[in-house]
C-alpha atoms as a PDB file:
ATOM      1  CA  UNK A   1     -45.870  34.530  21.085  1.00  0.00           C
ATOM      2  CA  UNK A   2     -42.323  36.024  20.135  1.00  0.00           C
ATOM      3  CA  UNK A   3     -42.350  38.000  16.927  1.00  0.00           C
ATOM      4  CA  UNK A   4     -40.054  36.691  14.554  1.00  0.00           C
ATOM      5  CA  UNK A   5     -37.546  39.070  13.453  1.00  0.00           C
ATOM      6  CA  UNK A   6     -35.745  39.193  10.018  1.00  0.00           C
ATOM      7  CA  UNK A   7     -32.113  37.904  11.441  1.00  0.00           C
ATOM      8  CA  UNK A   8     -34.169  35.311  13.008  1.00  0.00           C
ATOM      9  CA  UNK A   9     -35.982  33.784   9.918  1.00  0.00           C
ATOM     10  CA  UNK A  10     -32.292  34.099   8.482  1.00  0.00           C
ATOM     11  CA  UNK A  11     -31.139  32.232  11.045  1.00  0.00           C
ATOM     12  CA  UNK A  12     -33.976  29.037  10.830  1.00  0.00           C
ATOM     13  CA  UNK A  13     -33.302  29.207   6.800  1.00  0.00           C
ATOM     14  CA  UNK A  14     -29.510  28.708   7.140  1.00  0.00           C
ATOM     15  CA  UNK A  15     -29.797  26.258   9.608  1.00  0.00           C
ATOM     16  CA  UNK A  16     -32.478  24.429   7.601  1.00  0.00           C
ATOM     17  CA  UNK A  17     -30.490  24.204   4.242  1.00  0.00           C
ATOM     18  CA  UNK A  18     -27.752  22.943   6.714  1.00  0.00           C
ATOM     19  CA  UNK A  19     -30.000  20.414   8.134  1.00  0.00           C
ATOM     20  CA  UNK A  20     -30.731  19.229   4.275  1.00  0.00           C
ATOM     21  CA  UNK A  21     -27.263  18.989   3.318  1.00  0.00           C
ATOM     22  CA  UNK A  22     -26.602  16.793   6.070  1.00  0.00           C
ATOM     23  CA  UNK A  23     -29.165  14.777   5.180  1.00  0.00           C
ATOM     24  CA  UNK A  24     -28.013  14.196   1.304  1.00  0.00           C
ATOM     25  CA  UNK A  25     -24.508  13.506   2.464  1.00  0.00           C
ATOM     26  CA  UNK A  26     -25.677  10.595   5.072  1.00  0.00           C
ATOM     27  CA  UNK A  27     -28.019   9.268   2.253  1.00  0.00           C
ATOM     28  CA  UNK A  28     -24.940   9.045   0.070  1.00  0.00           C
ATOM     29  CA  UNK A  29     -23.045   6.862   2.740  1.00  0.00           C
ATOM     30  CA  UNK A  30     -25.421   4.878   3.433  1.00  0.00           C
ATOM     31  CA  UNK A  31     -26.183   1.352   1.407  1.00  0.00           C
ATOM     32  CA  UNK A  32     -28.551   2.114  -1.602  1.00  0.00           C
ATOM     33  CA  UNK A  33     -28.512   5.724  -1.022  1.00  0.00           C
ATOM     34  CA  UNK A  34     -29.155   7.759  -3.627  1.00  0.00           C
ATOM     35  CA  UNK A  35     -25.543   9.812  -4.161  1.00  0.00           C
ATOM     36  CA  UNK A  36     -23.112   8.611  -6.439  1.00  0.00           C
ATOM     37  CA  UNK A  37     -20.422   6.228  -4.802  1.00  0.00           C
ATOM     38  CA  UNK A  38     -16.918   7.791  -4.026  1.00  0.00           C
ATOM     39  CA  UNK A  39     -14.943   7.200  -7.542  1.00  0.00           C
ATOM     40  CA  UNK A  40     -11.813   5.004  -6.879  1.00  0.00           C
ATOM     41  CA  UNK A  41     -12.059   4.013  -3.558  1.00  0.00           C
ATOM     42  CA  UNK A  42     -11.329   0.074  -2.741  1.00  0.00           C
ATOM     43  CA  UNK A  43     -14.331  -2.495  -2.025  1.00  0.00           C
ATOM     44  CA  UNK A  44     -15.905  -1.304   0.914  1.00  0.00           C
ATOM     45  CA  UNK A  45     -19.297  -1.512   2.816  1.00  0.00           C
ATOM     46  CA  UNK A  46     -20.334   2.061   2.299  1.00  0.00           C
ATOM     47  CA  UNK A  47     -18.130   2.770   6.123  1.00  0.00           C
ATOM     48  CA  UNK A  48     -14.534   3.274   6.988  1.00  0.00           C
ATOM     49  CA  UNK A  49     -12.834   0.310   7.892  1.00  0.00           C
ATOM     50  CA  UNK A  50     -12.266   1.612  11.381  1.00  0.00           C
ATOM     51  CA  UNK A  51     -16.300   1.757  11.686  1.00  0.00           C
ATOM     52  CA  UNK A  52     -16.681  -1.495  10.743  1.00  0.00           C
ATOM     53  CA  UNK A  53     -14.755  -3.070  14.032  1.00  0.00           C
ATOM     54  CA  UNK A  54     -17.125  -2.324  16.404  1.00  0.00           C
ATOM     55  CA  UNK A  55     -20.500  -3.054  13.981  1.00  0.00           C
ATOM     56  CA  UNK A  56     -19.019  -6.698  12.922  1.00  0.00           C
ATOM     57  CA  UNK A  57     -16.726  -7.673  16.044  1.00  0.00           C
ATOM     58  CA  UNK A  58     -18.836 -10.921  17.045  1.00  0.00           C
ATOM     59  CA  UNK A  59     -16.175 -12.025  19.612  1.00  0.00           C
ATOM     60  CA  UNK A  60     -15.649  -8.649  21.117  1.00  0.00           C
ATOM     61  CA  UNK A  61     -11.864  -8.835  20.928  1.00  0.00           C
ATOM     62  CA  UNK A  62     -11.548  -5.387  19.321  1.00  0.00           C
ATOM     63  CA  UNK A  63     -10.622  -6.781  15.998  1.00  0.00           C
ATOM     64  CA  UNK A  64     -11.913  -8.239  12.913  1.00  0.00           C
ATOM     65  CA  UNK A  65     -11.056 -12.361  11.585  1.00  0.00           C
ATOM     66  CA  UNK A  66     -10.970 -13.294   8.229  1.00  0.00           C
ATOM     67  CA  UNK A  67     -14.643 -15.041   9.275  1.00  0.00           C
ATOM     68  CA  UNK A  68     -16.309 -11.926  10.705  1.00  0.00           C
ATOM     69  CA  UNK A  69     -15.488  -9.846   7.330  1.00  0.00           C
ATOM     70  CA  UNK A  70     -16.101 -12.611   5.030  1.00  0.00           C
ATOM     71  CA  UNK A  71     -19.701 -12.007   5.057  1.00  0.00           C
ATOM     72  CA  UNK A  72     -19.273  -7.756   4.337  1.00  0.00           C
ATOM     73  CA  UNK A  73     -19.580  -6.831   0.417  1.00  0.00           C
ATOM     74  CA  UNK A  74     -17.244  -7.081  -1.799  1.00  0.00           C
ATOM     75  CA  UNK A  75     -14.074  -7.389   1.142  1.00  0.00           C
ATOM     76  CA  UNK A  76     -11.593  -9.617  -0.935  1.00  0.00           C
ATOM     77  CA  UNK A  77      -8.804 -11.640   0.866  1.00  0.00           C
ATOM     78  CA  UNK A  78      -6.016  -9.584  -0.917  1.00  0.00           C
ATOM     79  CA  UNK A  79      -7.328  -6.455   0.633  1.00  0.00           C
ATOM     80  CA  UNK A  80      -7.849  -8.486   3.974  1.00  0.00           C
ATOM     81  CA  UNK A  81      -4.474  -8.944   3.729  1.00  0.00           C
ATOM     82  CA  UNK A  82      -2.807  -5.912   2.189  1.00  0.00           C
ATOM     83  CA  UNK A  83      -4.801  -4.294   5.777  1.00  0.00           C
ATOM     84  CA  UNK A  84      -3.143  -6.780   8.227  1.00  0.00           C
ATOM     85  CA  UNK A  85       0.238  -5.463   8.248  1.00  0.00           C
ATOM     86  CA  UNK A  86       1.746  -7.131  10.815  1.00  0.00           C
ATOM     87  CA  UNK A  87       0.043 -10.812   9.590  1.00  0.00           C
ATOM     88  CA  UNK A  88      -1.631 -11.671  12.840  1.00  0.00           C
ATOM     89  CA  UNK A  89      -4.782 -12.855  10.902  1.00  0.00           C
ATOM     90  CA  UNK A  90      -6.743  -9.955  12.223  1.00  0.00           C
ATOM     91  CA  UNK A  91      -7.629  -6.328  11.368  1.00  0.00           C
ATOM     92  CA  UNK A  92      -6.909  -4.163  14.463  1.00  0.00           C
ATOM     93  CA  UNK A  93      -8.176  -0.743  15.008  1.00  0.00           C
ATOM     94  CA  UNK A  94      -4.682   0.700  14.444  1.00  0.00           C
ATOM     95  CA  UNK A  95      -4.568  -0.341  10.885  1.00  0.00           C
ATOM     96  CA  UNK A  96      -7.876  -0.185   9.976  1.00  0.00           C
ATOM     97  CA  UNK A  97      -6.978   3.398  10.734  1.00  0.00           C
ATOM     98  CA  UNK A  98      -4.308   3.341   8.382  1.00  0.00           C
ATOM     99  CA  UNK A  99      -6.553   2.149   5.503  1.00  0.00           C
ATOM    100  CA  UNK A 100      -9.450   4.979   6.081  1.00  0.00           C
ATOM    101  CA  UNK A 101      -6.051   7.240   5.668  1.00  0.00           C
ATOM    102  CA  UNK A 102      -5.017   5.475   2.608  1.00  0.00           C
ATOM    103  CA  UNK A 103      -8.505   5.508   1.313  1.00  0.00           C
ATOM    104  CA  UNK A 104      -9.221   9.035   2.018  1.00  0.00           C
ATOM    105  CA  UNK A 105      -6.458   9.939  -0.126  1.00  0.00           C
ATOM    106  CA  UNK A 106      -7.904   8.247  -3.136  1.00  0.00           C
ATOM    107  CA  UNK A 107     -11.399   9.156  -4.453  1.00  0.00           C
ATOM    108  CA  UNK A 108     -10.879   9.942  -8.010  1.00  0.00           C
ATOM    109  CA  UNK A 109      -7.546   8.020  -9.749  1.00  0.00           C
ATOM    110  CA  UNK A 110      -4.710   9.725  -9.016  1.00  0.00           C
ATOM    111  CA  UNK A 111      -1.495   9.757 -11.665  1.00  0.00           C
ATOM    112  CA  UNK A 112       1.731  10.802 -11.083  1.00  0.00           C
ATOM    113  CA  UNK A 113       4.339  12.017 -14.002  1.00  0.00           C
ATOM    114  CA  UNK A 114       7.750  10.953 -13.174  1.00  0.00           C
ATOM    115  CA  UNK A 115      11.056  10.560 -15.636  1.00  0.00           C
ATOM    116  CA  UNK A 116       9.236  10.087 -18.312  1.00  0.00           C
ATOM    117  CA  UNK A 117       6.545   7.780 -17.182  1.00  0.00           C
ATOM    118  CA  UNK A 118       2.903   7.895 -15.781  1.00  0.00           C
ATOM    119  CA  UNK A 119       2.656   6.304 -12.603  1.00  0.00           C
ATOM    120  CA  UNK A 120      -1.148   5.266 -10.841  1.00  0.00           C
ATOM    121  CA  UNK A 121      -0.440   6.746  -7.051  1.00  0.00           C
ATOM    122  CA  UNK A 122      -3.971   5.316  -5.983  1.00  0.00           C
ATOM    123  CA  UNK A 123      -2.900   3.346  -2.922  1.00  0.00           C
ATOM    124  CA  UNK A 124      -0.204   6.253  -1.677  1.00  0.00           C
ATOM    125  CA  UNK A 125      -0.794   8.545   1.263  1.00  0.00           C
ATOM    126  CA  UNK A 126       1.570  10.795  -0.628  1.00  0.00           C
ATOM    127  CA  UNK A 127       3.492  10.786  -3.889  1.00  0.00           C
ATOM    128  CA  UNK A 128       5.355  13.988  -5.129  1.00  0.00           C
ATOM    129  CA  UNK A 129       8.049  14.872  -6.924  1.00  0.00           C
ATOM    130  CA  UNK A 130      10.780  16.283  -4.775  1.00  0.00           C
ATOM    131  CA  UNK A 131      14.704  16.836  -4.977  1.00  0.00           C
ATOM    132  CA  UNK A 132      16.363  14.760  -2.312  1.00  0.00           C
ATOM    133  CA  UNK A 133      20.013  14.659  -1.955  1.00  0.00           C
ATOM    134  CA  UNK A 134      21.212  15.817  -5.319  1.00  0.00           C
ATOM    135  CA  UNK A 135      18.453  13.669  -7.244  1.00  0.00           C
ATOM    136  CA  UNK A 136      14.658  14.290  -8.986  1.00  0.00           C
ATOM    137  CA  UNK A 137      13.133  11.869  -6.777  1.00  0.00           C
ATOM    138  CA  UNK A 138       9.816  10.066  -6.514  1.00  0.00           C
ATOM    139  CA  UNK A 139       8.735  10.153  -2.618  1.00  0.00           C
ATOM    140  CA  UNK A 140       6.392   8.055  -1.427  1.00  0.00           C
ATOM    141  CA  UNK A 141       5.013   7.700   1.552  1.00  0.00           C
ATOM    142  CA  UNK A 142       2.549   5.332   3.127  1.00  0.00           C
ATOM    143  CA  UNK A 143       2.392   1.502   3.869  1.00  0.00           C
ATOM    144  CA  UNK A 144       2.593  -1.962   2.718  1.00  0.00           C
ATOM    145  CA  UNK A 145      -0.333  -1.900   0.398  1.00  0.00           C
ATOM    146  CA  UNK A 146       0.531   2.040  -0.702  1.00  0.00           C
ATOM    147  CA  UNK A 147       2.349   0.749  -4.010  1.00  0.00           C
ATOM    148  CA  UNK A 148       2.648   3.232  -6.937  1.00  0.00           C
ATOM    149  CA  UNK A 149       2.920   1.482 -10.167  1.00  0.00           C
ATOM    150  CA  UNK A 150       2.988   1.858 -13.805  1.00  0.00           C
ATOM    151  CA  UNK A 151      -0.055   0.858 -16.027  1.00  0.00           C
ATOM    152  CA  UNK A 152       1.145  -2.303 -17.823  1.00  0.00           C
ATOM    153  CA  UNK A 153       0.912  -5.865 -17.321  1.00  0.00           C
ATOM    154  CA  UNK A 154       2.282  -8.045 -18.527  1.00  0.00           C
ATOM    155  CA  UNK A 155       5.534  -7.460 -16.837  1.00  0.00           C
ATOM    156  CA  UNK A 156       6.773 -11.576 -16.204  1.00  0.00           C
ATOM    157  CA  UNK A 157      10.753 -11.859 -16.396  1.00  0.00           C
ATOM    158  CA  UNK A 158      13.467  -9.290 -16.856  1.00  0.00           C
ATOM    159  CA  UNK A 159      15.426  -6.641 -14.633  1.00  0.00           C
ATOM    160  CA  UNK A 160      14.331  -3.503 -12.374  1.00  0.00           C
ATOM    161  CA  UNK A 161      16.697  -1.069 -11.347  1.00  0.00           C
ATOM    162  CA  UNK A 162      16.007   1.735  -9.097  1.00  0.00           C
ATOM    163  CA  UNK A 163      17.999   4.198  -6.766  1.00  0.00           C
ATOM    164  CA  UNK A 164      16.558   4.386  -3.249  1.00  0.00           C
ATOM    165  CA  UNK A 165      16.854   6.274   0.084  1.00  0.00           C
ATOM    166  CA  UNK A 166      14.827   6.095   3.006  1.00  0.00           C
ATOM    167  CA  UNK A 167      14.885   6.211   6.594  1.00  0.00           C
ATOM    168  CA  UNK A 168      12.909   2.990   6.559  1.00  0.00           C
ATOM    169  CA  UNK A 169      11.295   0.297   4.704  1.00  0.00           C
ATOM    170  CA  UNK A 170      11.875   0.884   0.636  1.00  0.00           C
ATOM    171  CA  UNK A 171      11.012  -1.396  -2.097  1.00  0.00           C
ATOM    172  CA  UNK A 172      10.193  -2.277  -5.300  1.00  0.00           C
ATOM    173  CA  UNK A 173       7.165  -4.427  -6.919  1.00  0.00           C
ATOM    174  CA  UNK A 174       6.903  -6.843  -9.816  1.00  0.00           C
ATOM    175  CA  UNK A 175       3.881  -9.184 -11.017  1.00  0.00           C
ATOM    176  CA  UNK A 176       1.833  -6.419  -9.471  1.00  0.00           C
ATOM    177  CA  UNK A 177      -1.915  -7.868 -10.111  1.00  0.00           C
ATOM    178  CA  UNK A 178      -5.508  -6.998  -8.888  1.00  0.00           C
ATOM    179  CA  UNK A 179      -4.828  -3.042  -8.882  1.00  0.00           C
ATOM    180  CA  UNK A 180      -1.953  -2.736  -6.449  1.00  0.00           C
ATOM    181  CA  UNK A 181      -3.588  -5.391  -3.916  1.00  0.00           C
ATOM    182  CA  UNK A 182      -1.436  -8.607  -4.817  1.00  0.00           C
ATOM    183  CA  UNK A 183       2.288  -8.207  -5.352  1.00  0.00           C
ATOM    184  CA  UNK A 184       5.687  -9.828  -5.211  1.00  0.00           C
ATOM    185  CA  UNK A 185       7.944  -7.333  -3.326  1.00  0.00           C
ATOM    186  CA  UNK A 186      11.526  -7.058  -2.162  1.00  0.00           C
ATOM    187  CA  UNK A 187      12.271  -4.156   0.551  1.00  0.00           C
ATOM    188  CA  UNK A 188      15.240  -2.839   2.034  1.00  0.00           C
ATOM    189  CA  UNK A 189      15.239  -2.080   6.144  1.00  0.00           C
ATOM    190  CA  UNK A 190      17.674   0.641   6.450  1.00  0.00           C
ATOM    191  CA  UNK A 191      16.740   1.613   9.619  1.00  0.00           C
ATOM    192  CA  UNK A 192      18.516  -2.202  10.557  1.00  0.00           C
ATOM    193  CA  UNK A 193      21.634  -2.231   8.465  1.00  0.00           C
ATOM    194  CA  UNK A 194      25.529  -2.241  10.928  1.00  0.00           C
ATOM    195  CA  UNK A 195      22.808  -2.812  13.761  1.00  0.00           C
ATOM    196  CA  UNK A 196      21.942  -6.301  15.837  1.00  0.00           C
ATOM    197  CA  UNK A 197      19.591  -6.574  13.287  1.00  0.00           C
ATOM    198  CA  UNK A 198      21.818  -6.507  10.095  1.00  0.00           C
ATOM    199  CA  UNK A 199      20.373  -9.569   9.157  1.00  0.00           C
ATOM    200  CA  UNK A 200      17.403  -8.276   8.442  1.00  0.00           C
ATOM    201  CA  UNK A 201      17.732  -5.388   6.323  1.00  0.00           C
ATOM    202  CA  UNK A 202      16.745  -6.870   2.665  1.00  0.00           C
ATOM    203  CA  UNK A 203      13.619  -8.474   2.574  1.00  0.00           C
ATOM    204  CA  UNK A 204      10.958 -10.835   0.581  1.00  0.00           C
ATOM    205  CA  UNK A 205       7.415 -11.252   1.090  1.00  0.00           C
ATOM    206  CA  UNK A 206       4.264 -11.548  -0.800  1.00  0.00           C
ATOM    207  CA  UNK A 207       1.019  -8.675  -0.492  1.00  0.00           C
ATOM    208  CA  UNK A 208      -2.173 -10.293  -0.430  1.00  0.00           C
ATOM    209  CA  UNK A 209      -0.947 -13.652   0.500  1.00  0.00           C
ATOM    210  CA  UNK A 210      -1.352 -14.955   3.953  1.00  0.00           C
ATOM    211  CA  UNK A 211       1.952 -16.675   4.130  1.00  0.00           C
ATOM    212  CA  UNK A 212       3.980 -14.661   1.916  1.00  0.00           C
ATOM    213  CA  UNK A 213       3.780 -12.052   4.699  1.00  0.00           C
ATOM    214  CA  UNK A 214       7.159 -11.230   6.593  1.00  0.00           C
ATOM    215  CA  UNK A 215       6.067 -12.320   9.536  1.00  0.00           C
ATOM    216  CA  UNK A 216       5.183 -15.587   8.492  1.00  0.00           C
ATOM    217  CA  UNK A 217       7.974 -16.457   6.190  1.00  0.00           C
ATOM    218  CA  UNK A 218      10.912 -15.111   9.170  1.00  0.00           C
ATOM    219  CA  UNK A 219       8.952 -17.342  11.974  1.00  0.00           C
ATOM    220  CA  UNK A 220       8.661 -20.555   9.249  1.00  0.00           C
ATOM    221  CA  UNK A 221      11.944 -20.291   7.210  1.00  0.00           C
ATOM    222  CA  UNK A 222      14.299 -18.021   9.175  1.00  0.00           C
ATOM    223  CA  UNK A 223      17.106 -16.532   7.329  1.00  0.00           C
ATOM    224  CA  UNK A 224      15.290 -18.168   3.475  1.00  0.00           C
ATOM    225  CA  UNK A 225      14.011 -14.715   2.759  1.00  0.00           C
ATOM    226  CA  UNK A 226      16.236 -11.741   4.129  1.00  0.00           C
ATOM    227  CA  UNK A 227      19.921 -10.976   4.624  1.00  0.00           C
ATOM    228  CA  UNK A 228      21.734  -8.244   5.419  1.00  0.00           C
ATOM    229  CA  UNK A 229      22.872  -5.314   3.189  1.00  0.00           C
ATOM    230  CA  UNK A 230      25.497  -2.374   3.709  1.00  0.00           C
ATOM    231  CA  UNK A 231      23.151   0.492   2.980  1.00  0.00           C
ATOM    232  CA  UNK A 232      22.621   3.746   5.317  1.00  0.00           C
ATOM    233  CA  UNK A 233      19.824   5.566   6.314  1.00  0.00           C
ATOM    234  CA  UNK A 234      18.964   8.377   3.884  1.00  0.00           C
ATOM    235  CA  UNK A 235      21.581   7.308   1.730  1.00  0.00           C
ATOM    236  CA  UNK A 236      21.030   6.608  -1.769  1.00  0.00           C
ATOM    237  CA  UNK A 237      21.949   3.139  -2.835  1.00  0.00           C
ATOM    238  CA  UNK A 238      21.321   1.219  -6.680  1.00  0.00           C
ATOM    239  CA  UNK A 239      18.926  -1.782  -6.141  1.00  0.00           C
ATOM    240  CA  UNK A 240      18.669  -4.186  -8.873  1.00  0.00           C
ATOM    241  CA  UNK A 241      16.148  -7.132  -9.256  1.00  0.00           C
ATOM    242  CA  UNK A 242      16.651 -10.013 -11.489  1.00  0.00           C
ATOM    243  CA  UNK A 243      13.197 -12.020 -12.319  1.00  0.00           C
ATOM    244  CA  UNK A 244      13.590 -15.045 -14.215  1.00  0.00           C
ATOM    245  CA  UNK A 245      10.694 -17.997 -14.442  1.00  0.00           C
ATOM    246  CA  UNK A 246      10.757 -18.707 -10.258  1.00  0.00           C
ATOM    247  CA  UNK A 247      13.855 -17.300  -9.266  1.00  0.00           C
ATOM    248  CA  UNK A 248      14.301 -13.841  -8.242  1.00  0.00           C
ATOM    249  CA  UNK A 249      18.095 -12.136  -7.402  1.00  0.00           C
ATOM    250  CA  UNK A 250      18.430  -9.281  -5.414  1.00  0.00           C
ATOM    251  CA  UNK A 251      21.266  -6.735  -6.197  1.00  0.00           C
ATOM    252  CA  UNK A 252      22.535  -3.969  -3.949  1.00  0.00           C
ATOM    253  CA  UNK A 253      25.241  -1.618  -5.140  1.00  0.00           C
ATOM    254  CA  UNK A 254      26.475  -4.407  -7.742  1.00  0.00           C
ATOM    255  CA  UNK A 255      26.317  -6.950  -4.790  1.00  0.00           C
ATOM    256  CA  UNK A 256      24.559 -10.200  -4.626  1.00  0.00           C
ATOM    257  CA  UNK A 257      22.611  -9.761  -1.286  1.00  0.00           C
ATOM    258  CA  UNK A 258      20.045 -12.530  -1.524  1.00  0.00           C
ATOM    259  CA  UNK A 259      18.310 -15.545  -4.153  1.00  0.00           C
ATOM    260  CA  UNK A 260      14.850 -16.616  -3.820  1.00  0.00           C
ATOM    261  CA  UNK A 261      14.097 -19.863  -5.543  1.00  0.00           C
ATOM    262  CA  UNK A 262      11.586 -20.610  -5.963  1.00  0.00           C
ATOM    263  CA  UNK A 263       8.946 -16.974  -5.551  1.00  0.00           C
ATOM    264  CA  UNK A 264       5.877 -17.618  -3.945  1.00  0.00           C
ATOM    265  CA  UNK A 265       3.606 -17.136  -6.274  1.00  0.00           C
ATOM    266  CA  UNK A 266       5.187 -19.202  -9.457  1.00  0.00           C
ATOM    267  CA  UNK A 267       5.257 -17.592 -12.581  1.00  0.00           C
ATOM    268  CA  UNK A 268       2.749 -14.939 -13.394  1.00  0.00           C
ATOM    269  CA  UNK A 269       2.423 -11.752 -15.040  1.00  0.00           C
ATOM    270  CA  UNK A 270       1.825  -8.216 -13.662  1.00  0.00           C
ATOM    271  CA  UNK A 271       2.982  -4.680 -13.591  1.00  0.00           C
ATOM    272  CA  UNK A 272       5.944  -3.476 -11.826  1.00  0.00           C
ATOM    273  CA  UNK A 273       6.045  -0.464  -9.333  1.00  0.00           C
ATOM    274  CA  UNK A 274       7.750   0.850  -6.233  1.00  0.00           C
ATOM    275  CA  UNK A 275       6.508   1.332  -2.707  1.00  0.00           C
ATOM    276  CA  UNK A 276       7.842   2.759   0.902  1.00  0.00           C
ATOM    277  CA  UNK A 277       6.710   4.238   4.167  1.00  0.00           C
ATOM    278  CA  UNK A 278       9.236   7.279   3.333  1.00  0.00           C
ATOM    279  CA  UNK A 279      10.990   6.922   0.877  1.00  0.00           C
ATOM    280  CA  UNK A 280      12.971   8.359  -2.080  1.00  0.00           C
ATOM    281  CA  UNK A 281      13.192   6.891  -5.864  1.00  0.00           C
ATOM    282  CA  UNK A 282      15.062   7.671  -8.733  1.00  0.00           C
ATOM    283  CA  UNK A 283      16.485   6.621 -12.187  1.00  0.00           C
ATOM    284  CA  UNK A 284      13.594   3.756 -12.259  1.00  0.00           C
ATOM    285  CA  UNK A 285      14.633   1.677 -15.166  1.00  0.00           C
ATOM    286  CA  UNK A 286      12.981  -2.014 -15.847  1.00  0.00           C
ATOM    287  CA  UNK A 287      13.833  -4.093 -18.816  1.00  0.00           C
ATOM    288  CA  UNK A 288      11.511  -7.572 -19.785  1.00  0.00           C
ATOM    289  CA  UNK A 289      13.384 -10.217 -20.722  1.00  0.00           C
ATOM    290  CA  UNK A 290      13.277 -10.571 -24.571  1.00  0.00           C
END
């Protein structure tokens, strides 16, 4: 038999203790293990979203239904939703992708200080403080759902002003409820303004509502909930929202771009915040109606 030599046993002990702490983390991830959960990540079944496509995909087709998740713990419809970002009704690989990224960035609540105010970053794949273009700016970067808001709610009428710049989608929030997963939002498209697709560079939609998504609402009421705007790419522009009962107006550079009446989602109350795959924020200012 081989004598063991001291490098050796070194060798079995390290690899051992590895062998252990491999086993602790996979008893942490997996249902009723003993770890702690992961602090501040959304309702999930103890898996990345991506891992759950090919462990609950009863038809095969590579992506999860509203049916096929319904029965996994704790999966809401507003995050359903806030993960189907291009409103097919299903979760594809490609953004369940996006939400392990958006996830991964969370674990304990993140906060972010800017002009004066504290803003919960949870949902953002980035959010920094940055000068852009002669401004303090808040950039944010991520996705639909990645909204950074402000801890308040009860946010129902008033005005939100905001400077933005972006090389593509840029918005703002308001009646922001369930902890950044259901939101009224109004975006800009800058990437489409003095191009064949001018007329859609200011939008509406609803996150976390089936058919508040763009998709839905350009394919069932074309031209109700977006218009054009004479913004640039990367160049900073002053949005303003009015909110008032069921009517919203949207504001660009003093101009009138675009009324919804009535919103979506009828009167309600929430917080307001500000959202954007890229994009650049400053001199946030929001005012409730008195």
């Amino acid at each position: 038999m081989k004598k063991l030599t001291l490098p050796s046993i070194s060798r079995i002990i390290i690899i051992s203790i590895g062998s252990l702490a491999c086993a602790s983390l996979l008893a942490q991830q997996r249902p009723g293990g003993t770890g702690a959960p992961r602090a501040g990540g959304p309702p999930r079944d103890d898996a990345p979203f991506s891992s759950m496509i090919p462990a609950n995909d009863a038809d095969k087709d590579g992506s999860l239904s509203k049916d096929e998740v319904a029965k996994l713990r704790n999966f809401s419809e507003s995050l359903f939703d806030a993960i189907d970002t291009d409103g097919d009704g299903k979760i594809s690989l490609a953004e369940a992708k996006v939400a392990d990224l958006v996830d991964k960035q969370k674990g304990p609540a993140k906060r972010i200080n800017f002009e004066g105010k504290e803003w919960i970053a949870d949902h953002a794949v980035k959010a920094e403080v940055v000068n852009f273009k002669g401004k303090k700016a808040l950039h944010i970067v991520g996705r639909e759902q990645c909204i950074v808001y402000l801890p308040i709610d009860d946010f129902q009428d008033g005005t939100i002003e905001v400077d933005i710049a972006g090389p593509i989608f840029s918005g703002v929030g308001m009646r922001i409820r369930d902890n950044g997963a259901r939101a009224e939002k109004l975006y800009f498209r800058p990437q489409n303004a003095n191009t064949d697709r001018h007329k859609n560079t200011v939008q509406y939609s609803v996150l976390g509502r089936r058919d508040g998504h763009w998709s839905q609402l350009r394919r069932n009421f074309p031209g109700k909930y977006e218009t054009g705007a004479d913004i640039a790419k990367n160049e900073w522009f002053r949005a303003k929202l009015e909110i008032k009962g069921e009517t919203l107006k949207v504001y660009a550079n003093g101009k009138l771009l675009l009324t919804v009446d009535p919103v979506l989602d009828g009167v309600s109350k929430g917080s307001v915040g500000l959202w954007g795959w890229d994009s650049y924020f400053a001199n946030f200012k929001y005012t409730p109606a008195k």
